[in-house]
Protein backbone atom coordinates (compact mmCIF):
# COMPACT_ATOMS: atom_id res chain seq x y z
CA UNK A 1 47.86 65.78 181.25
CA UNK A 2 44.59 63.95 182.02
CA UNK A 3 44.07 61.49 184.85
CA UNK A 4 43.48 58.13 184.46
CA UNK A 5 39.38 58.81 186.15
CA UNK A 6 38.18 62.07 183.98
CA UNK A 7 35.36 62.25 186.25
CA UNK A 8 37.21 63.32 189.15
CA UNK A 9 37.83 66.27 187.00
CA UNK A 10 36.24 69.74 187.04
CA UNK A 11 34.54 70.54 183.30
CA UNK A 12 37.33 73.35 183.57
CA UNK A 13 40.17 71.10 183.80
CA UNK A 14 39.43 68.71 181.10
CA UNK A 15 39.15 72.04 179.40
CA UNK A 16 42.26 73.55 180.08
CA UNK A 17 43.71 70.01 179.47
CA UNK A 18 42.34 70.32 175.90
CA UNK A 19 43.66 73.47 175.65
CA UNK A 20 47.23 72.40 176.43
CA UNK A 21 47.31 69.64 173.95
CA UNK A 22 45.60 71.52 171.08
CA UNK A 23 49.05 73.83 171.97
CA UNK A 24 51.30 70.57 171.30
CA UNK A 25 49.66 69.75 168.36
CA UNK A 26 49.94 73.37 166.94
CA UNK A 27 54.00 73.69 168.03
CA UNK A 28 54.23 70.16 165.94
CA UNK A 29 52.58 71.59 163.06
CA UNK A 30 54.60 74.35 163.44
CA UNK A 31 52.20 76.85 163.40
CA UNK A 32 51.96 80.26 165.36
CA UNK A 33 48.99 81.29 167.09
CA UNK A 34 48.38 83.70 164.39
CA UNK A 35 48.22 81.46 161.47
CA UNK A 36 46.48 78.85 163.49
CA UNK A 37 43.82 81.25 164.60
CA UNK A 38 43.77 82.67 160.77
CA UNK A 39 43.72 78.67 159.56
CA UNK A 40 40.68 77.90 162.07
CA UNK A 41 38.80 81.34 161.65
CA UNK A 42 38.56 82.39 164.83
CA UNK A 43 40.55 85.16 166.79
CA UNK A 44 44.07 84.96 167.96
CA UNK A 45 42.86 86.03 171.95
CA UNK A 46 40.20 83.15 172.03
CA UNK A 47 43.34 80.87 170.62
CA UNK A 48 45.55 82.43 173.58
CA UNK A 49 42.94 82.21 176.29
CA UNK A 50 42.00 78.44 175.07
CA UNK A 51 46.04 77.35 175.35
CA UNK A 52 46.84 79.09 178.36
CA UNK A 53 43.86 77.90 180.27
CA UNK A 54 42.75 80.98 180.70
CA UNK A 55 39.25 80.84 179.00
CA UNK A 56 37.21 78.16 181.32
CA UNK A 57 35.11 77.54 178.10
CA UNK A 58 35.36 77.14 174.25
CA UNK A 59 31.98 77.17 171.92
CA UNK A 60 31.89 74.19 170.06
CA UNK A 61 32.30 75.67 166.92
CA UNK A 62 35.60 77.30 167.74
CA UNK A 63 37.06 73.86 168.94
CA UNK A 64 35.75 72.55 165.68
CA UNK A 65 37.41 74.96 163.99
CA UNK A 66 40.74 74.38 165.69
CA UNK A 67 40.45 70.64 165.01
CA UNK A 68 39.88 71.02 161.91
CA UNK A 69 42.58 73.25 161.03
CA UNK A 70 45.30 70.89 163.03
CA UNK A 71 43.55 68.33 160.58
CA UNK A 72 42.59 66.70 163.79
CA UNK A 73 38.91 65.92 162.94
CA UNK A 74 39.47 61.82 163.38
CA UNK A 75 39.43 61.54 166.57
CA UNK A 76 36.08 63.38 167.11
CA UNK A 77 33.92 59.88 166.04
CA UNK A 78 35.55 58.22 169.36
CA UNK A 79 33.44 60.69 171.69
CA UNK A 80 30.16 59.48 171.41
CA UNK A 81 30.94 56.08 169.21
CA UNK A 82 27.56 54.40 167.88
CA UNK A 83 25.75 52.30 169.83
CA UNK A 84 26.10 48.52 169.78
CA UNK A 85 23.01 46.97 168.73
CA UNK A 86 20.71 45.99 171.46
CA UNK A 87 20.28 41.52 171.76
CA UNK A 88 16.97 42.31 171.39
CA UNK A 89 17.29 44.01 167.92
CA UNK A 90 20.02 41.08 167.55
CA UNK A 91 17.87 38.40 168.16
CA UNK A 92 15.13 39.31 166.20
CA UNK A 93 17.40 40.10 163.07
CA UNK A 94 18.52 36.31 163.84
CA UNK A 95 15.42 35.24 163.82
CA UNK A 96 14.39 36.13 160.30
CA UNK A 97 17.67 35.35 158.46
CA UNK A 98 17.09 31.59 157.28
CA UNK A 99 19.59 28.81 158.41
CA UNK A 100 19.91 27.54 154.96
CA UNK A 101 18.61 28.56 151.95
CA UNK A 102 17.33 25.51 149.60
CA UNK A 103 16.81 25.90 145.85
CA UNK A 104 13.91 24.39 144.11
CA UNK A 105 14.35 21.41 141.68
């Protein structure tokens, strides 16, 4: 469904790709568009025009929805993962933790 290098693809393909697998994921569930569309809140058209590719945009809050109905929330965290710390940041946290820590007698 997607190619290996995303960025060769239009914004409306990756869309339409995203479109055809929230479809999958709704036939495995074994929803209909109806009750998927009731489950998520939004109408059944913008459900039919989002599977078929025919809508060349979703708001966010409609994909939301969707995900969250398929229970498919998860995955969302892996978008935009946190940041790794910077060595800077890293080094500086190193230097204040002690080597050793020595008791008094």
């Amino acid at each position: 469904m997607f190619e290996d290098d995303l960025y060769a693809q239009s914004n409306s393909s990756i869309i339409a790709g995203l479109g055809k697998r929230v479809r999958e994921y709704r036939m495995k569930a074994q929803l209909t568009q109806e009750e998927l569309a009731a489950k998520a809140g939004i109408s059944v058209l913008t459900l039919k025009k989002f599977e078929s590719a025919k809508a060349a945009n979703i708001n966010m809050q409609s994909f939301l929805a969707i995900l969250r109905a398929l229970q498919q929330l998860e995955p969302i965290g892996n978008i935009l993962p946190e940041l790794p710390v910077p060595p800077s940041v890293l080094r500086q946290y190193q230097e204040k933790t002690p080597k050793r820590i020595r008791h008094g007698k």
